[in-house]
Protein backbone atom coordinates (compact mmCIF):
# COMPACT_ATOMS: atom_id res chain seq x y z
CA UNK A 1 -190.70 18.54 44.61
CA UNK A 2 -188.30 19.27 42.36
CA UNK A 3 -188.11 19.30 38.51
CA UNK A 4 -186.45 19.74 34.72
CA UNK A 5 -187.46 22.21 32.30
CA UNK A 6 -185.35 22.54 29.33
CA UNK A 7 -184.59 26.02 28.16
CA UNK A 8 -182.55 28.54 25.88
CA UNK A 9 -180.65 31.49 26.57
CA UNK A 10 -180.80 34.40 24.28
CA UNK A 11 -178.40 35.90 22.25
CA UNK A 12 -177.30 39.60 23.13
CA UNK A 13 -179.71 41.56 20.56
CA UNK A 14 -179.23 45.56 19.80
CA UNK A 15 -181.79 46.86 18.10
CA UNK A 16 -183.38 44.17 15.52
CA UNK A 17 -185.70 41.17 16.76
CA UNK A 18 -184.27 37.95 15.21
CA UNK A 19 -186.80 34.95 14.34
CA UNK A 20 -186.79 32.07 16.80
CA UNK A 21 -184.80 29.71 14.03
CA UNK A 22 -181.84 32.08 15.48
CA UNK A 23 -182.97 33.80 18.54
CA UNK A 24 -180.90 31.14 21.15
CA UNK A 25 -177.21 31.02 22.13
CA UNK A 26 -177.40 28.02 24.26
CA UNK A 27 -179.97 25.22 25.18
CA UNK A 28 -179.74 25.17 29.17
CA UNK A 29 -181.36 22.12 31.46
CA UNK A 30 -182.47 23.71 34.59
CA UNK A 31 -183.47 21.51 38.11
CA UNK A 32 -186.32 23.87 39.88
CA UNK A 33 -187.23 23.47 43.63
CA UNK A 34 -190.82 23.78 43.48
CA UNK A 35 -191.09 24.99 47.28
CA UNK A 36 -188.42 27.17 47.30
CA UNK A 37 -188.21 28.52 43.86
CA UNK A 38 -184.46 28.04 43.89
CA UNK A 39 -182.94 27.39 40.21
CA UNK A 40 -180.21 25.46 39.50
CA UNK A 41 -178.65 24.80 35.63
CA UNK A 42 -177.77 20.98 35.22
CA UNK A 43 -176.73 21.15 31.94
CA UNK A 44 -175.17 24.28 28.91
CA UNK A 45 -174.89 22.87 26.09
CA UNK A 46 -174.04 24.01 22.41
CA UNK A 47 -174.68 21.92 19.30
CA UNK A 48 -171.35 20.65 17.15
CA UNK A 49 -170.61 22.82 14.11
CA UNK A 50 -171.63 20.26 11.82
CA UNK A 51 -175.25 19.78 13.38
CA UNK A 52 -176.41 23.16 12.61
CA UNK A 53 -175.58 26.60 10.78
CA UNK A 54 -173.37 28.21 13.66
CA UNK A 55 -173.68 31.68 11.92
CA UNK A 56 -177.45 32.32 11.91
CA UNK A 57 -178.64 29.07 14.20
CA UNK A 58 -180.07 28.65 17.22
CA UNK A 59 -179.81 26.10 20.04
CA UNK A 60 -182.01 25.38 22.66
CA UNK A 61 -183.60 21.97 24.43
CA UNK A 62 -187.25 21.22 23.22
CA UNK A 63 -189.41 18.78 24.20
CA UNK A 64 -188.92 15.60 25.49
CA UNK A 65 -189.27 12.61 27.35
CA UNK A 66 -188.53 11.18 30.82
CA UNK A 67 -188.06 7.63 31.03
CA UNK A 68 -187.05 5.84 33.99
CA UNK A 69 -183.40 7.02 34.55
CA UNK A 70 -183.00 9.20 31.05
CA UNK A 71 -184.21 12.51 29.98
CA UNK A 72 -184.75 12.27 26.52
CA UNK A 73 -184.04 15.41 24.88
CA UNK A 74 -183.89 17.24 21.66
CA UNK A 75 -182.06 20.40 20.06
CA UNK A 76 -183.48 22.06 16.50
CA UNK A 77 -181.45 19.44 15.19
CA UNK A 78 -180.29 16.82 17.25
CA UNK A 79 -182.03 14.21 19.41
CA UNK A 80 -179.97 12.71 22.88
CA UNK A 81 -180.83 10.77 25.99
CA UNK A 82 -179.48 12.28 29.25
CA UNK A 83 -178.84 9.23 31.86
CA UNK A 84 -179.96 10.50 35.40
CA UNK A 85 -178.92 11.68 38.00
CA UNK A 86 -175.08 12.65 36.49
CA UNK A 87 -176.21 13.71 32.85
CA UNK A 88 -174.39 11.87 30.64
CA UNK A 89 -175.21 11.69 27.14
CA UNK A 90 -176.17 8.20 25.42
CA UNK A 91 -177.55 7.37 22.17
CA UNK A 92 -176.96 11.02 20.35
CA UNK A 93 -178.44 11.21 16.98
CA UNK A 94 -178.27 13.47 14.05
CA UNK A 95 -179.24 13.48 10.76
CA UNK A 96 -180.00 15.67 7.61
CA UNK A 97 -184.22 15.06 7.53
CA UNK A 98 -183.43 17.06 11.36
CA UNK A 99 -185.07 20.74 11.12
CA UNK A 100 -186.80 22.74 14.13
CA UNK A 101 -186.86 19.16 15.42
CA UNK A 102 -189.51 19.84 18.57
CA UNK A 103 -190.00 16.80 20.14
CA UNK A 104 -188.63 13.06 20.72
CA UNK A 105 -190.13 9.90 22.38
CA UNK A 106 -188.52 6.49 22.64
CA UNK A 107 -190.78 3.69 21.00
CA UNK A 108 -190.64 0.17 23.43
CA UNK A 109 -188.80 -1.55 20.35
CA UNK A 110 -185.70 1.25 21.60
CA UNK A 111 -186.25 3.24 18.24
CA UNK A 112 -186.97 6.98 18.65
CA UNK A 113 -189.81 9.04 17.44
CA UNK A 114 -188.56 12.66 16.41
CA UNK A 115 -191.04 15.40 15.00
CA UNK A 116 -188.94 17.50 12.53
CA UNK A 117 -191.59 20.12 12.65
CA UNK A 118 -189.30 21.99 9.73
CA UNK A 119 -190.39 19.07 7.18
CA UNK A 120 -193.90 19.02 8.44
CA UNK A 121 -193.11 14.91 8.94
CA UNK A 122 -192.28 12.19 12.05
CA UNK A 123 -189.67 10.37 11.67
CA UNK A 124 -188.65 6.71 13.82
CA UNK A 125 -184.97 6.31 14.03
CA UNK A 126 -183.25 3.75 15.20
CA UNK A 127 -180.22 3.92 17.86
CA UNK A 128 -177.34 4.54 15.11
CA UNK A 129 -179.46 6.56 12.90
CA UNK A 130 -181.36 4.56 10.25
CA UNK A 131 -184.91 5.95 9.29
CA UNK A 132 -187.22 3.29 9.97
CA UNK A 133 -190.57 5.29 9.27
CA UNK A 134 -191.37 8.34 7.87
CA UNK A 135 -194.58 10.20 7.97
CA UNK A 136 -195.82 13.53 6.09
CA UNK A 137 -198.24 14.41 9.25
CA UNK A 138 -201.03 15.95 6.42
CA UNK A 139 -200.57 12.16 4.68
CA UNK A 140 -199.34 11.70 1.29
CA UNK A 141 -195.37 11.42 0.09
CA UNK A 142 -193.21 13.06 2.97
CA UNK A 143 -190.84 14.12 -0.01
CA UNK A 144 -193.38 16.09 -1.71
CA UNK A 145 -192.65 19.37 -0.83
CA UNK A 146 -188.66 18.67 0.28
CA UNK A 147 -185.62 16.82 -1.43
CA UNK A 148 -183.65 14.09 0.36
CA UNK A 149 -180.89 15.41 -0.79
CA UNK A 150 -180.86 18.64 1.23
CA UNK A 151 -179.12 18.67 4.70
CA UNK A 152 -182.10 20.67 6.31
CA UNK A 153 -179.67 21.05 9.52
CA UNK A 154 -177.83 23.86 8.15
CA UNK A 155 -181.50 25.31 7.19
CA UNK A 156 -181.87 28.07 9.68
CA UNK A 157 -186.25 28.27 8.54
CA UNK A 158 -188.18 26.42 6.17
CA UNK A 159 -191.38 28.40 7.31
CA UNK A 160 -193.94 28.97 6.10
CA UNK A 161 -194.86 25.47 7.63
CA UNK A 162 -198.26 24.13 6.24
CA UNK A 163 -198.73 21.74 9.51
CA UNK A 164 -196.24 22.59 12.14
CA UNK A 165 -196.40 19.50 14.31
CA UNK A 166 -194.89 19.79 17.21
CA UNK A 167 -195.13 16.48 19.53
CA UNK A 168 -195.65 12.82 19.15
CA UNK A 169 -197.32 10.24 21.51
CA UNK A 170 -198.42 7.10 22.30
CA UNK A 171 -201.76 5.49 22.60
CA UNK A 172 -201.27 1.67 22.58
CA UNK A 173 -199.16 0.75 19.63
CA UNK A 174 -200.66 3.83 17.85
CA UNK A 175 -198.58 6.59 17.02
CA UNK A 176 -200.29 10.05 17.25
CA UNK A 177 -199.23 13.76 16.49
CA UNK A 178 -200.29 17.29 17.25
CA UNK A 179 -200.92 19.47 14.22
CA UNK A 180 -200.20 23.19 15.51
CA UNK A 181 -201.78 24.97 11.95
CA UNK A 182 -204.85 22.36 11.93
CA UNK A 183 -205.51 22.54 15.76
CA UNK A 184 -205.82 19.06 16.16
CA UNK A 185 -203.52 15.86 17.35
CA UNK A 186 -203.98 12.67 13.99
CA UNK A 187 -203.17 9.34 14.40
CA UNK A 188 -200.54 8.27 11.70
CA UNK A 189 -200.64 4.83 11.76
CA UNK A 190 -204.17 4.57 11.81
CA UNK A 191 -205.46 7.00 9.62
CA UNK A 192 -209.09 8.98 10.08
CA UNK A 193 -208.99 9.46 13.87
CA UNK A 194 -208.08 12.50 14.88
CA UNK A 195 -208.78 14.83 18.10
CA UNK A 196 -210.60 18.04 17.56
CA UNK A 197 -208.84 21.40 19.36
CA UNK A 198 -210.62 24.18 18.13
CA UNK A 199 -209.74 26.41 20.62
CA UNK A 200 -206.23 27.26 19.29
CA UNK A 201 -203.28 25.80 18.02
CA UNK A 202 -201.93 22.57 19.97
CA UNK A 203 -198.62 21.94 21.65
CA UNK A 204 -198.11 19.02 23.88
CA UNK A 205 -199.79 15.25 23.72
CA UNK A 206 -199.12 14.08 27.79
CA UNK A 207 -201.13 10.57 28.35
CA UNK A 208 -201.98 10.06 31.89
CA UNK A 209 -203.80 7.31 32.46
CA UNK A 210 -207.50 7.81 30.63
CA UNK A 211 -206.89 11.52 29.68
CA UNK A 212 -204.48 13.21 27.32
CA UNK A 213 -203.41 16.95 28.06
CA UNK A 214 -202.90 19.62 25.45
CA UNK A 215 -201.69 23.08 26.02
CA UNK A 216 -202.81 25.55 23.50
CA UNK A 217 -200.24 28.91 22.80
CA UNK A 218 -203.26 31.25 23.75
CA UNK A 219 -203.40 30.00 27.51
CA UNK A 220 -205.73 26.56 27.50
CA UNK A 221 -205.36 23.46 28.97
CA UNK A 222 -206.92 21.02 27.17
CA UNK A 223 -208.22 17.61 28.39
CA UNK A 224 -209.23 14.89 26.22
CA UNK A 225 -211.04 11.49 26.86
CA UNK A 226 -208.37 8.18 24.96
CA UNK A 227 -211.06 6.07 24.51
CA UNK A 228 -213.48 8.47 22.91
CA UNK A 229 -211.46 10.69 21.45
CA UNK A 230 -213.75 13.84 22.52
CA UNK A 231 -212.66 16.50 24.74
CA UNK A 232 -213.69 16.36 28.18
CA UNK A 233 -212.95 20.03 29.26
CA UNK A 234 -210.83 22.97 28.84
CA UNK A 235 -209.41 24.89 30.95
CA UNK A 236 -209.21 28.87 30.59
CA UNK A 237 -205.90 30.03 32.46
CA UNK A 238 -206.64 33.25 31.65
CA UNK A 239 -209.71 33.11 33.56
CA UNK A 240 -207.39 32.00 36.37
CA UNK A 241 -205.43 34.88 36.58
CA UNK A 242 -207.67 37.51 35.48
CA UNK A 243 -207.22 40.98 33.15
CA UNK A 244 -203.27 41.17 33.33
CA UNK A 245 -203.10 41.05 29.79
CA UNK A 246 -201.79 38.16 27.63
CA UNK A 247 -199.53 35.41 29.70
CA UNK A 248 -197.39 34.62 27.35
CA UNK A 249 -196.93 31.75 24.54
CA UNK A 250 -198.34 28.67 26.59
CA UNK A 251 -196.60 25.55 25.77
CA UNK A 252 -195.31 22.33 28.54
CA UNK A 253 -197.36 21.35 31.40
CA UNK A 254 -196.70 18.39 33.98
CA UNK A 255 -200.19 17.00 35.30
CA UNK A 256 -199.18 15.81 39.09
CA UNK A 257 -202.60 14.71 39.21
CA UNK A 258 -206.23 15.48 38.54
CA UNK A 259 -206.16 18.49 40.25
CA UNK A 260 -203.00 19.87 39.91
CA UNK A 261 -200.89 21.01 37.10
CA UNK A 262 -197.63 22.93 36.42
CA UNK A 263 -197.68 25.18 32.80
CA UNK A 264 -194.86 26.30 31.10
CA UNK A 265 -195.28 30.13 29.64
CA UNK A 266 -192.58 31.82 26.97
CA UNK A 267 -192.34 35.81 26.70
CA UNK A 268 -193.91 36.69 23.91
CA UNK A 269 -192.09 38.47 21.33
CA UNK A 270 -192.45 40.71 18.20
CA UNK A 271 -191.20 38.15 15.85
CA UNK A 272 -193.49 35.10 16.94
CA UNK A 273 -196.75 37.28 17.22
CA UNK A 274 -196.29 38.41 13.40
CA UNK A 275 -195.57 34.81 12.45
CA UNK A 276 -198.28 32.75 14.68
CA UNK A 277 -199.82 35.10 17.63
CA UNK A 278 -202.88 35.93 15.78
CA UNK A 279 -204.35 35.12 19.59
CA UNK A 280 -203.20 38.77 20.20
CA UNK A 281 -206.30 40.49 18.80
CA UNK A 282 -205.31 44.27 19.37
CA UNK A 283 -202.07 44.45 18.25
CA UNK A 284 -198.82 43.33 19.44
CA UNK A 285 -197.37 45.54 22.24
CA UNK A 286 -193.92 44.33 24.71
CA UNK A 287 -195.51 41.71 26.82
CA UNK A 288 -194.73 42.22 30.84
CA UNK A 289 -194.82 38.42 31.41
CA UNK A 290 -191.53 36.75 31.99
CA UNK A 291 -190.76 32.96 31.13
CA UNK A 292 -191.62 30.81 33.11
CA UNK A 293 -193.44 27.80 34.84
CA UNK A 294 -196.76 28.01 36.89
CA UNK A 295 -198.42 26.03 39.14
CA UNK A 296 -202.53 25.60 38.57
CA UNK A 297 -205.38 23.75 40.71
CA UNK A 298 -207.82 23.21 37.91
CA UNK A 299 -210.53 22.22 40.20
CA UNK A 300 -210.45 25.59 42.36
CA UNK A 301 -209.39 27.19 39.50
CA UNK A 302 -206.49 28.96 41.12
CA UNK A 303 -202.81 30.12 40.27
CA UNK A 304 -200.92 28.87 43.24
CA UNK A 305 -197.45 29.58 42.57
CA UNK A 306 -195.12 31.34 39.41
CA UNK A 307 -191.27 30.56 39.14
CA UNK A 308 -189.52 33.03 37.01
CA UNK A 309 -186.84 31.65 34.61
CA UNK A 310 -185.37 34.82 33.03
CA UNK A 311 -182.88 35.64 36.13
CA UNK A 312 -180.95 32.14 35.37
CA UNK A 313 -181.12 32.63 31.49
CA UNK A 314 -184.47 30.88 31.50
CA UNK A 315 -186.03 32.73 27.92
CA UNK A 316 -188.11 29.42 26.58
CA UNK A 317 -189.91 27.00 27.78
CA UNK A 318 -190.50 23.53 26.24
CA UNK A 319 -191.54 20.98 28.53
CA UNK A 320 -191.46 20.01 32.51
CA UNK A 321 -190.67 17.31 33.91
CA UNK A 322 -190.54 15.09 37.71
CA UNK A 323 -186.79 15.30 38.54
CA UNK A 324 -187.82 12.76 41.52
């Protein structure tokens, strides 16, 4: 099998750590062979001066969304569909309410659904551009804490972030939303129901079939029920693969089916474990584990395989995705 993970590549770095609003050069689409562990890059690209602040920016693919014959994909401040197998990109979009953008989903209607995880808010665009909908994801005026008169793309941070969410989905015509600081995915169109993920803090939202699947940064898998709302289990990868110390900032999975899954895992760094990685309970020390993605049978709760990113420039990870 083979598949997409979007990525970053690093800047060169001497001495200082740099925050992860500037920490990548390049966003990088890699194709993995899942047998072999071979790595090729599909696609380097670098955002267009006037779509972010080229002197302290960063650029990297997030999350996104495969559709059919298009990889929908998303920079801090862009959003783009990539039409398969050749790449090419349709439908690019960029506009100043764009900041740490994280994730993008195309709606039925052909509209797109973009968290701009910098403005705590969702936003639906349409194909040139024009906000549709917007949505402060704690409720309330999605201005109240921003101006619309700021282009937020040549923002490098607006953090401290008082939700963080980080990736929209689907259930039905309901729109939904993971809440990274509340540990917990909301409905926004329907307001009051809500899934509870007291574990840890939430990335992810993957519907398949009568389950959703959440990662959590500390190493969880989380699986909840979309008709009751409850969570059916969680899954403890660090219980899978034991006392080697923490594996790394856990976010993008691809359920193949009930019993397998593949996990994406980012190298944990200085700079994100003084900002978020309160997870790491006795202090932060260099983390061993590389970037990367990992296969997991949750049933015989086993780590079957590990592909590591960093030789081909690999340094986040973001999502994972069928590339057949």
């Amino acid at each position: 099998m083979k598949l997409y993970v979007p990525s970053g590549r690093e800047k060169k770095r001497l001495l200082k750590d740099l925050p992860e609003s500037t920490l990548y050069e390049k966003a990088l689409l890699f194709r993995v062979d899942s047998e072999s562990g071979a790595v090729e890059t599909c696609v380097e690209y670098v955002s267009p001066p006037d779509a972010w602040p080229v002197a302290n920016g960063s650029v990297s693919f997030r999350a996104g969304t495969l559709l059919n014959d298009r990889l929908y994909l998303c920079t801090l401040t862009e959003i783009f569909a990539c039409r398969l197998p050749g790449f090419a990109m349709e439908d690019y979009i960029s506009i100043p309410c764009f900041n740490d953008v994280h994730h993008v989903c195309p709606t039925p209607q052909g509209s797109f659904l973009v968290c701009s995880t910098g403005l705590d808010m969702v936003v639906e665009v349409a194909r040139g551009g024009k906000v549709l909908r917007r949505w402060n994801v704690l409720g309330g005026d999605p201005w109240g804490r921003f101006s619309p008169d700021v282009d937020y793309r040549m923002v490098h941070s607006t953090k401290p972030h008082q939700s963080h969410p980080n990736f929209v989905f689907r259930l039905g015509n309901q729109i939904w939303v993971t809440r990274f600081n509340q540990m917990d995915a909301v409905c926004l169109t329907e307001p009051g129901l809500r899934i509870d993920i007291a574990v840890q803090r939430p990335h992810d939202g993957l519907v398949c079939g009568d389950r959703i699947y959440f990662t959590t940064v500390n190493g969880n898998v989380v699986i909840a029920d979309r008709r009751t709302l409850a969570v059916r289990e969680v899954i403890d990868l660090n219980a899978i693969n034991g006392p080697q110390g923490p594996l790394g900032w856990c976010r993008g999975l691809l359920p193949l089916d009930d019993r397998l899954v593949w996990v994406g895992f980012t190298r944990v760094r200085k700079t994100q474990f003084m900002e978020n990685l309160n997870w790491l309970k006795h202090g932060f020390r260099d983390v061993d584990r590389p970037t990367r993605i990992a296969l997991y049978d949750v049933k015989a709760r086993q780590c079957l395989k590990e592909i590591n990113l960093e030789p081909f420039g690999g340094g986040v990870v973001f999502g994972i995705y069928p590339a057949e």
